[in-house]
PDB file of N, CA and C in Angstrom:
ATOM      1  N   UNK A   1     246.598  74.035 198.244  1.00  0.00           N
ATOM      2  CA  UNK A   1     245.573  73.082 197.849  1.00  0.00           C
ATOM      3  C   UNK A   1     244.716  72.673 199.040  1.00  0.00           C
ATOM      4  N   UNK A   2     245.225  72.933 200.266  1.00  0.00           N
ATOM      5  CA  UNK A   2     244.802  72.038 201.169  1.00  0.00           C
ATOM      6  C   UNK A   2     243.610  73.253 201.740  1.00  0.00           C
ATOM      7  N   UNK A   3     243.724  74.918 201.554  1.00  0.00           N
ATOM      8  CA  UNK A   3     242.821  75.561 202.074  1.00  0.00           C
ATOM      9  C   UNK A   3     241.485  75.108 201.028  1.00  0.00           C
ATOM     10  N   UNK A   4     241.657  74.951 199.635  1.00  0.00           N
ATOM     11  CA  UNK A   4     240.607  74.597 198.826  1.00  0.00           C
ATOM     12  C   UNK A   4     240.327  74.019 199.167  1.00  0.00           C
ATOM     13  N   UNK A   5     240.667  72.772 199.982  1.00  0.00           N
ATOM     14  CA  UNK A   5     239.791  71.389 200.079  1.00  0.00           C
ATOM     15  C   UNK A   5     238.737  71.582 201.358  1.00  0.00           C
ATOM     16  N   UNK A   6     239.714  72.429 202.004  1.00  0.00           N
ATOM     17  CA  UNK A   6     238.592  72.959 203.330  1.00  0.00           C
ATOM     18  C   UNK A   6     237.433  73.793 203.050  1.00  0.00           C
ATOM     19  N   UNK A   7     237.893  74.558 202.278  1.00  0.00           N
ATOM     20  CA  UNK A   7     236.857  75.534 201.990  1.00  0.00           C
ATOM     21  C   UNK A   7     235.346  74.824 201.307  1.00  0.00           C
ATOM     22  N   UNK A   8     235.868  73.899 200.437  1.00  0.00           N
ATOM     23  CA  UNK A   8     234.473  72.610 199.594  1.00  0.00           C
ATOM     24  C   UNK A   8     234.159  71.837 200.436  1.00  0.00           C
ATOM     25  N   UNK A   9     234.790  71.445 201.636  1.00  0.00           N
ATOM     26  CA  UNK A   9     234.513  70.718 203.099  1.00  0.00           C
ATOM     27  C   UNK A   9     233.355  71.160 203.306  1.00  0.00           C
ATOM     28  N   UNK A  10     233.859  73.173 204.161  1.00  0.00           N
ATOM     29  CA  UNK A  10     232.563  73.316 204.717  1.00  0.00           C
ATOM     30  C   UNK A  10     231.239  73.690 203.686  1.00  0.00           C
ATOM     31  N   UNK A  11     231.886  74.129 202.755  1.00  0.00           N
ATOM     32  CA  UNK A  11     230.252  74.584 201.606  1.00  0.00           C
ATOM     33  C   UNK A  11     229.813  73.021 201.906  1.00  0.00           C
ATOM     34  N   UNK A  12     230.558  72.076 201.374  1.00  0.00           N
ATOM     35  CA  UNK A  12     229.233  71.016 201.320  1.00  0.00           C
ATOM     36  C   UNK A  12     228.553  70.559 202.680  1.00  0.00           C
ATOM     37  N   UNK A  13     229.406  70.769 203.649  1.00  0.00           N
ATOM     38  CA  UNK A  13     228.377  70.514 205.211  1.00  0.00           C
ATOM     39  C   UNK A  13     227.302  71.962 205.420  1.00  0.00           C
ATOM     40  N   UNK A  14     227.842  72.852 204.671  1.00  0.00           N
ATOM     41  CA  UNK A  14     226.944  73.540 204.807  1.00  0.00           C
ATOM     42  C   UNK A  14     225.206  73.722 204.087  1.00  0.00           C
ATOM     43  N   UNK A  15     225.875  73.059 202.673  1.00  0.00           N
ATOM     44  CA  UNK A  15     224.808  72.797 201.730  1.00  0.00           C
ATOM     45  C   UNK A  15     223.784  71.626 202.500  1.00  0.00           C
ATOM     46  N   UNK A  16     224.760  70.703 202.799  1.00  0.00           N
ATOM     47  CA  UNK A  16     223.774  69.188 203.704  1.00  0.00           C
ATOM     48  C   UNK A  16     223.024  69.682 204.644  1.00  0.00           C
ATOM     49  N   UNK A  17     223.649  70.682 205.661  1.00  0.00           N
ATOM     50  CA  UNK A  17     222.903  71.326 206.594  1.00  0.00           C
ATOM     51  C   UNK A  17     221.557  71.917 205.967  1.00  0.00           C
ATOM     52  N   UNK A  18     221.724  72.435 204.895  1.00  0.00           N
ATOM     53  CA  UNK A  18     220.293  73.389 204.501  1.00  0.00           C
ATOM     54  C   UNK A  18     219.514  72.505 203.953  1.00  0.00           C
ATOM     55  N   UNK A  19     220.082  71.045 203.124  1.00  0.00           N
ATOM     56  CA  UNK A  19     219.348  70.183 202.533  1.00  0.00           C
ATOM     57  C   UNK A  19     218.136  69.202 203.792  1.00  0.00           C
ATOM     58  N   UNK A  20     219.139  69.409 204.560  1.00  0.00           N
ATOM     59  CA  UNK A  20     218.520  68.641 205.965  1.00  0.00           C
ATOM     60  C   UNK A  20     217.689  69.066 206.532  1.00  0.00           C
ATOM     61  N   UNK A  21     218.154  70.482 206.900  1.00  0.00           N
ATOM     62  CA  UNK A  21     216.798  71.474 207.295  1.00  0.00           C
ATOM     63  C   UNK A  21     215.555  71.668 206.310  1.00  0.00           C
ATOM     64  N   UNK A  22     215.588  71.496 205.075  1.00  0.00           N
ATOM     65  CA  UNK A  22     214.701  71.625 204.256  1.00  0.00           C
ATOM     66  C   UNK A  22     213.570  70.476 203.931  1.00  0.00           C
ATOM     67  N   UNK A  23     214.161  69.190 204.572  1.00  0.00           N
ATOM     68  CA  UNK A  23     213.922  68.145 204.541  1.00  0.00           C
ATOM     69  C   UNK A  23     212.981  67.892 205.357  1.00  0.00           C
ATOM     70  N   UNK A  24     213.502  68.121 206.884  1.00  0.00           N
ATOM     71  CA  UNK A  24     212.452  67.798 208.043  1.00  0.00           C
ATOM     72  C   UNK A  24     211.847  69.531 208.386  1.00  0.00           C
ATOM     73  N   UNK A  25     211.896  70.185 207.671  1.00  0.00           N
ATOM     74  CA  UNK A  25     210.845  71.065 207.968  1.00  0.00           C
ATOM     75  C   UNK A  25     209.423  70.898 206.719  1.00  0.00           C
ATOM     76  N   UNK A  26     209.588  70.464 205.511  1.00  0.00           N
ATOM     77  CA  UNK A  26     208.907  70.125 204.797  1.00  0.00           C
ATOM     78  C   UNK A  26     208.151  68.931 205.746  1.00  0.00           C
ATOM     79  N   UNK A  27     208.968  67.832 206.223  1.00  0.00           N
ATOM     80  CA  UNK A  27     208.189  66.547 206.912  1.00  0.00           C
ATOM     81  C   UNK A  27     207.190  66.964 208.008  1.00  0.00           C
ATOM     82  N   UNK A  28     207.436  68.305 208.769  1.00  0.00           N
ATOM     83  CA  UNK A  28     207.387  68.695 209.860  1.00  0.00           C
ATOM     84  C   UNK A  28     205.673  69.466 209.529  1.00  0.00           C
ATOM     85  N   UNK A  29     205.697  69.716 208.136  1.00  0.00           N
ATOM     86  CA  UNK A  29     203.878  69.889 207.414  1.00  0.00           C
ATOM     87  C   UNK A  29     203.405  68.754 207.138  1.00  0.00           C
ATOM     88  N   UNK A  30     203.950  68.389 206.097  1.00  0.00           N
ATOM     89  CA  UNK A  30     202.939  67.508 205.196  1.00  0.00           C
ATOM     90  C   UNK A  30     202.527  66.674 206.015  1.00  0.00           C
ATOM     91  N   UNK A  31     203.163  65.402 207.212  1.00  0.00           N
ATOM     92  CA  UNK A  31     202.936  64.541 207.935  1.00  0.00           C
ATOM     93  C   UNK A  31     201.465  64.728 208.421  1.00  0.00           C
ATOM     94  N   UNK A  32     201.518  66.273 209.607  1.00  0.00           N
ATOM     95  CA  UNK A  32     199.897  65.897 209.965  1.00  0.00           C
ATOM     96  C   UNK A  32     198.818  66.431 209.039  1.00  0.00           C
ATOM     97  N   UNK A  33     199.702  67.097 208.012  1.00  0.00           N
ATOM     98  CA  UNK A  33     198.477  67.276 207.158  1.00  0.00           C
ATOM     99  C   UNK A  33     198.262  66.090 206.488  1.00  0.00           C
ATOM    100  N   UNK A  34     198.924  65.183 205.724  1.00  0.00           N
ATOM    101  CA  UNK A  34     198.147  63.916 205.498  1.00  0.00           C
ATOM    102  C   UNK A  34     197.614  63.103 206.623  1.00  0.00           C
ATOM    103  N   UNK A  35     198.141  63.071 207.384  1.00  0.00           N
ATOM    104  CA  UNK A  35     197.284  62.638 208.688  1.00  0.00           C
ATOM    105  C   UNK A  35     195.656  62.979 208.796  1.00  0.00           C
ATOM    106  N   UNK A  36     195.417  64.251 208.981  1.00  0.00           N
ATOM    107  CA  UNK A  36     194.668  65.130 208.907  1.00  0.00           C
ATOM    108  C   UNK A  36     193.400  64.667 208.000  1.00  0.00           C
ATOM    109  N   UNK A  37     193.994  65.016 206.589  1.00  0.00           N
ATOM    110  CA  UNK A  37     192.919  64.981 205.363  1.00  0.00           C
ATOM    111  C   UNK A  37     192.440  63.284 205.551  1.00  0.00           C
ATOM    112  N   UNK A  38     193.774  62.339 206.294  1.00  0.00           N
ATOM    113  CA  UNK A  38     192.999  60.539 206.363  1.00  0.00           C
ATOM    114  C   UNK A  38     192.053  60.623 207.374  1.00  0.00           C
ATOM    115  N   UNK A  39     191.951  61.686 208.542  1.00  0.00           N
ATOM    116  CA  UNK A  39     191.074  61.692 209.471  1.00  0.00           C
ATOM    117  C   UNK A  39     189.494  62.411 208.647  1.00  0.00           C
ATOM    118  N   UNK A  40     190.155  62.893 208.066  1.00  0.00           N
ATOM    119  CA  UNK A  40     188.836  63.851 207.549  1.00  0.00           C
ATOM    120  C   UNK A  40     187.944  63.059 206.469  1.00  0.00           C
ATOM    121  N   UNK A  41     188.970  61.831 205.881  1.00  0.00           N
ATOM    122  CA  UNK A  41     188.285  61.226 204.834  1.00  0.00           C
ATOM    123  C   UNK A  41     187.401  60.295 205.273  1.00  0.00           C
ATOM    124  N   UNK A  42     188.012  59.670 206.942  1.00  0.00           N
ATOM    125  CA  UNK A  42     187.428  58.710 207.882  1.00  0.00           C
ATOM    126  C   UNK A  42     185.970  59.324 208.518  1.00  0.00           C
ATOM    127  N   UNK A  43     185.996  60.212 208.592  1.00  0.00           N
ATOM    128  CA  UNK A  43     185.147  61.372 209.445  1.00  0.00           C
ATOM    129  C   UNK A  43     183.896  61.196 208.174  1.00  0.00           C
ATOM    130  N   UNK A  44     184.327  61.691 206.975  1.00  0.00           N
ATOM    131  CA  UNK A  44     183.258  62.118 206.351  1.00  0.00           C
ATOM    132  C   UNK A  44     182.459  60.116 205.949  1.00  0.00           C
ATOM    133  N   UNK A  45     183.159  59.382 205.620  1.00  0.00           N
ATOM    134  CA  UNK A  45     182.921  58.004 205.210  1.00  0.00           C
ATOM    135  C   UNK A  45     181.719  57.487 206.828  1.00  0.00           C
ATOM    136  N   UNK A  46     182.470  57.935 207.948  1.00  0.00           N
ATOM    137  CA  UNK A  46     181.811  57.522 208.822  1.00  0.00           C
ATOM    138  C   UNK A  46     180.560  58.578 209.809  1.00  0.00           C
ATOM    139  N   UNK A  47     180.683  59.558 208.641  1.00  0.00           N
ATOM    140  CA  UNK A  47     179.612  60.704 208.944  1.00  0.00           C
ATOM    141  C   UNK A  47     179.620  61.052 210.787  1.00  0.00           C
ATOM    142  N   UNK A  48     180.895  60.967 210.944  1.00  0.00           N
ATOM    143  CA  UNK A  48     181.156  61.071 212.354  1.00  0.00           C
ATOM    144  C   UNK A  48     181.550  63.132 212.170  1.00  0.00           C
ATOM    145  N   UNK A  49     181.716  63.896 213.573  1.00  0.00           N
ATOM    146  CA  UNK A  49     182.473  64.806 214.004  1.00  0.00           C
ATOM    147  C   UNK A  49     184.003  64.998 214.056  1.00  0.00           C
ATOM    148  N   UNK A  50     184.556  66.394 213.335  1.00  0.00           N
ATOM    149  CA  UNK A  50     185.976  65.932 212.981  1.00  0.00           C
ATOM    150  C   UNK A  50     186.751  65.153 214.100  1.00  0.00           C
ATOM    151  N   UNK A  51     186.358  64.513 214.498  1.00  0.00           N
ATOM    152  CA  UNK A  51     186.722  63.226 215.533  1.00  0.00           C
ATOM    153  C   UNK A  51     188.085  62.929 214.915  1.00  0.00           C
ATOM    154  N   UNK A  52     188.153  62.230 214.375  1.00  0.00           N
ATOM    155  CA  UNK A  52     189.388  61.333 213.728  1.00  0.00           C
ATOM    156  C   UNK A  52     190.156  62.232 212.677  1.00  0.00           C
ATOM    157  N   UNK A  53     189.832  63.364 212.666  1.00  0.00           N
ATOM    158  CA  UNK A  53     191.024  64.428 212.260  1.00  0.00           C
ATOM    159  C   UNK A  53     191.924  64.720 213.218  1.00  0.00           C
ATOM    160  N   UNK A  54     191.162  65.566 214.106  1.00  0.00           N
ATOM    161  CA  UNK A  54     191.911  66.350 215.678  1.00  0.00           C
ATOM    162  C   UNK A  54     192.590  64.824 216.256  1.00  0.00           C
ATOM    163  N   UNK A  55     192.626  63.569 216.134  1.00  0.00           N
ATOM    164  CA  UNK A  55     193.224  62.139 216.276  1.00  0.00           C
ATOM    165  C   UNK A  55     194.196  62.031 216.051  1.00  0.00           C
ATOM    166  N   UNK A  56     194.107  61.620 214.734  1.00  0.00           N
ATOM    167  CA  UNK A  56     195.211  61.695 213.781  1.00  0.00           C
ATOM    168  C   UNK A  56     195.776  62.962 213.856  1.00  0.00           C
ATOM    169  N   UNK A  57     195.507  64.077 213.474  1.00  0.00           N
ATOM    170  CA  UNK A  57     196.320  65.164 213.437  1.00  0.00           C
ATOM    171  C   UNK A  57     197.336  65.274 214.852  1.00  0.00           C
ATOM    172  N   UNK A  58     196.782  65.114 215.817  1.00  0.00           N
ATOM    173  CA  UNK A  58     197.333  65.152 217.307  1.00  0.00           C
ATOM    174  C   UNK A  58     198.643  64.011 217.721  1.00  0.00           C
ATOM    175  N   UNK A  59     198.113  62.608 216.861  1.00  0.00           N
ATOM    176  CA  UNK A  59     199.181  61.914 217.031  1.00  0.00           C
ATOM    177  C   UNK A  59     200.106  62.059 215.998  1.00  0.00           C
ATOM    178  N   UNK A  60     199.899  62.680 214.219  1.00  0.00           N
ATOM    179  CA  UNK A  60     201.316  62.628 213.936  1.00  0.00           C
ATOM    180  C   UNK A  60     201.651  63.693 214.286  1.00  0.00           C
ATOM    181  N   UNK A  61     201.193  65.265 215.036  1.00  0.00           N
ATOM    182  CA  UNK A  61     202.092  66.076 215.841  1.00  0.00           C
ATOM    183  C   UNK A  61     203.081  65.125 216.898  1.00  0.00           C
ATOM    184  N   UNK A  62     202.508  64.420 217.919  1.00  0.00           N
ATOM    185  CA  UNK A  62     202.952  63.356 218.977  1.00  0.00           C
ATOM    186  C   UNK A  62     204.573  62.793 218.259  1.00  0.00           C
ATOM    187  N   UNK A  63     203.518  62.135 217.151  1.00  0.00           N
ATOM    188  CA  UNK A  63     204.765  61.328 216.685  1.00  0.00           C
ATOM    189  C   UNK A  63     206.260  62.349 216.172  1.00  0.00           C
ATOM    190  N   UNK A  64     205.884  63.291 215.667  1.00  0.00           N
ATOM    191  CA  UNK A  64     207.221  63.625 214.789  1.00  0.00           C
ATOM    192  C   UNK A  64     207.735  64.909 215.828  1.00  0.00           C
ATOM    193  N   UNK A  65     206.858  64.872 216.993  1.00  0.00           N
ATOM    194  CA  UNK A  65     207.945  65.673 218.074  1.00  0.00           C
ATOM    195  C   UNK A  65     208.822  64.615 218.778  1.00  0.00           C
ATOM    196  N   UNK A  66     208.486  63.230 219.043  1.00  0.00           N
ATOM    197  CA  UNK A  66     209.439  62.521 219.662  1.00  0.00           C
ATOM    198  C   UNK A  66     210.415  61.998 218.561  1.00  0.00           C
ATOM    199  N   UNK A  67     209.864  62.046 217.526  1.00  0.00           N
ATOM    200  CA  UNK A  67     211.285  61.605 216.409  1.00  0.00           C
ATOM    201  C   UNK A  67     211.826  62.499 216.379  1.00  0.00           C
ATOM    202  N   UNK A  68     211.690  63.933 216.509  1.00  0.00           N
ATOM    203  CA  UNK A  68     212.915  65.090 216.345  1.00  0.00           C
ATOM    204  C   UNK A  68     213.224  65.043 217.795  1.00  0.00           C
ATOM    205  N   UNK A  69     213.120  64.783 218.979  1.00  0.00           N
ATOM    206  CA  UNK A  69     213.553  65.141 220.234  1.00  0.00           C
ATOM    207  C   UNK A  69     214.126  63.715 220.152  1.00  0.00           C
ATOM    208  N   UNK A  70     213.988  62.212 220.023  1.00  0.00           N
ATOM    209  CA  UNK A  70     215.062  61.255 219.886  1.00  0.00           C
ATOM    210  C   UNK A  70     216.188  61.323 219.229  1.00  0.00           C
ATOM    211  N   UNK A  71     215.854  61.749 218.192  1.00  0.00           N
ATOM    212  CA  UNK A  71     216.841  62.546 216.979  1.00  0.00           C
ATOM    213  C   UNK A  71     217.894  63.196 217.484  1.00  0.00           C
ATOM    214  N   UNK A  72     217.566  64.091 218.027  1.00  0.00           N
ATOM    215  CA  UNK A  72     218.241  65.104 218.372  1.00  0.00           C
ATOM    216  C   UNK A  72     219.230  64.589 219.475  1.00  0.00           C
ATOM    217  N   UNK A  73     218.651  63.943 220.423  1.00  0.00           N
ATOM    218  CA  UNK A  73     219.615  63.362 221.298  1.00  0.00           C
ATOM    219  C   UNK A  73     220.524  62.040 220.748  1.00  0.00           C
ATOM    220  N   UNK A  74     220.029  61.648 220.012  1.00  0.00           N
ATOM    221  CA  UNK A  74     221.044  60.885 219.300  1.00  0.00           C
ATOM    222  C   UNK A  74     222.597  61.601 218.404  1.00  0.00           C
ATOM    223  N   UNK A  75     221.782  62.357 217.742  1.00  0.00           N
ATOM    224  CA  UNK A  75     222.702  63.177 217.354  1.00  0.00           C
ATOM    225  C   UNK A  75     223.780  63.834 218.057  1.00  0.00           C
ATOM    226  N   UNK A  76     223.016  64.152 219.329  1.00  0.00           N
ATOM    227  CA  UNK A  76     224.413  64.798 219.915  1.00  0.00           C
ATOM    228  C   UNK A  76     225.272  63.861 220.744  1.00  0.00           C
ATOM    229  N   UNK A  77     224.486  62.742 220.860  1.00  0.00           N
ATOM    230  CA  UNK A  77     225.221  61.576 221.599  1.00  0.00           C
ATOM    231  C   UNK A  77     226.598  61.249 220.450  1.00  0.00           C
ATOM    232  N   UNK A  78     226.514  61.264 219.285  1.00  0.00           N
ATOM    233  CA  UNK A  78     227.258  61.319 218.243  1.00  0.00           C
ATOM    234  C   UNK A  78     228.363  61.973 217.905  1.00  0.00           C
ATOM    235  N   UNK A  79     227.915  63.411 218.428  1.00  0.00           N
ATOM    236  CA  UNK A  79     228.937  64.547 218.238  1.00  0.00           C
ATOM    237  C   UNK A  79     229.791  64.476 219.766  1.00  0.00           C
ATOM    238  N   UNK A  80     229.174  63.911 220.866  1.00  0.00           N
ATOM    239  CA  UNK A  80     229.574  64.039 222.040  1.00  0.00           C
ATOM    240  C   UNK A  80     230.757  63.382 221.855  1.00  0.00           C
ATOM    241  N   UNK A  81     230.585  61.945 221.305  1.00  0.00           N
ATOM    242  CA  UNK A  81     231.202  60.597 221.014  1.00  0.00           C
ATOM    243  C   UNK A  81     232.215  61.122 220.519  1.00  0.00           C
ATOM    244  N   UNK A  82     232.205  61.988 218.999  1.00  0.00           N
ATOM    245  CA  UNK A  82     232.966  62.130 218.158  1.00  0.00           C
ATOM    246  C   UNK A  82     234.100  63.438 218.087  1.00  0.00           C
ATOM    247  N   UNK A  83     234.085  63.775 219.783  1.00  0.00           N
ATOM    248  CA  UNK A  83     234.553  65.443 220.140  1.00  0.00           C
ATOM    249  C   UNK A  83     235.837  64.839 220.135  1.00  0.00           C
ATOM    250  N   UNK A  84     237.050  65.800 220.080  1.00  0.00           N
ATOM    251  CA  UNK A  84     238.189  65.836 220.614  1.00  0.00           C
ATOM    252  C   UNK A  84     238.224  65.522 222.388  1.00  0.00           C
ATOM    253  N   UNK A  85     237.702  66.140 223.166  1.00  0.00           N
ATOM    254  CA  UNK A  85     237.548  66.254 224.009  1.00  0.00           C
ATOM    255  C   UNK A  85     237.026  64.539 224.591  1.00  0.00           C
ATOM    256  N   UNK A  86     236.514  64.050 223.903  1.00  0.00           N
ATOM    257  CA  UNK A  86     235.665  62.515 224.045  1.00  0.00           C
ATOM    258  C   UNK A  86     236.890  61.331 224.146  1.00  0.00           C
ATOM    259  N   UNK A  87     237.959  61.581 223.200  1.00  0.00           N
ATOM    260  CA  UNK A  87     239.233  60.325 223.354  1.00  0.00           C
ATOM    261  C   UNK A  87     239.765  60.450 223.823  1.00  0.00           C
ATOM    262  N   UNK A  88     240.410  59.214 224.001  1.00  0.00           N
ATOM    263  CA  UNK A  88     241.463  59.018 225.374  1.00  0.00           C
ATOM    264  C   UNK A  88     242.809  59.220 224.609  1.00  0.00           C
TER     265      UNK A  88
END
């Protein structure tokens, strides 16, 4: 019984894993593209140069590389925490 329970262990960390990845790679578009189209809507309202697209687009690139690179180090601060190797 106890290999079954392992075995539905890892499928479901494995399933979370792909759900996760599917998650912030979807976030990892849409973000500066709505970014983007609000710069473009600003642009055209203010009959300006895609000014406030390449803006916006540039900062939610900015933004959602330091949320995956904080992320990430958090995360492993986590796993670091949570190693065998980590307790006393």
């Amino acid at each position: 019984m106890e290999v079954r329970d392992t075995r539905d262990l890892a499928r479901s960390q494995l399933y979370r894993g792909f759900g996760d990845t599917l998650a912030r790679s979807f976030e990892l578009v849409v973000t500066p593209v709505v970014f983007g189209l609000a710069g473009w809507s600003v642009d055209r309202w203010l009959g300006t140069a895609p000014l406030f697209t390449l803006v916006l687009g540039v900062i939610a690139l900015v933004g959602m590389m330091l949320r995956m690179y904080y992320g990430y180090q958090a995360d492993m601060a986590r796993q670091e925490r949570d190693a065998p190797w980590a307790r006393s």
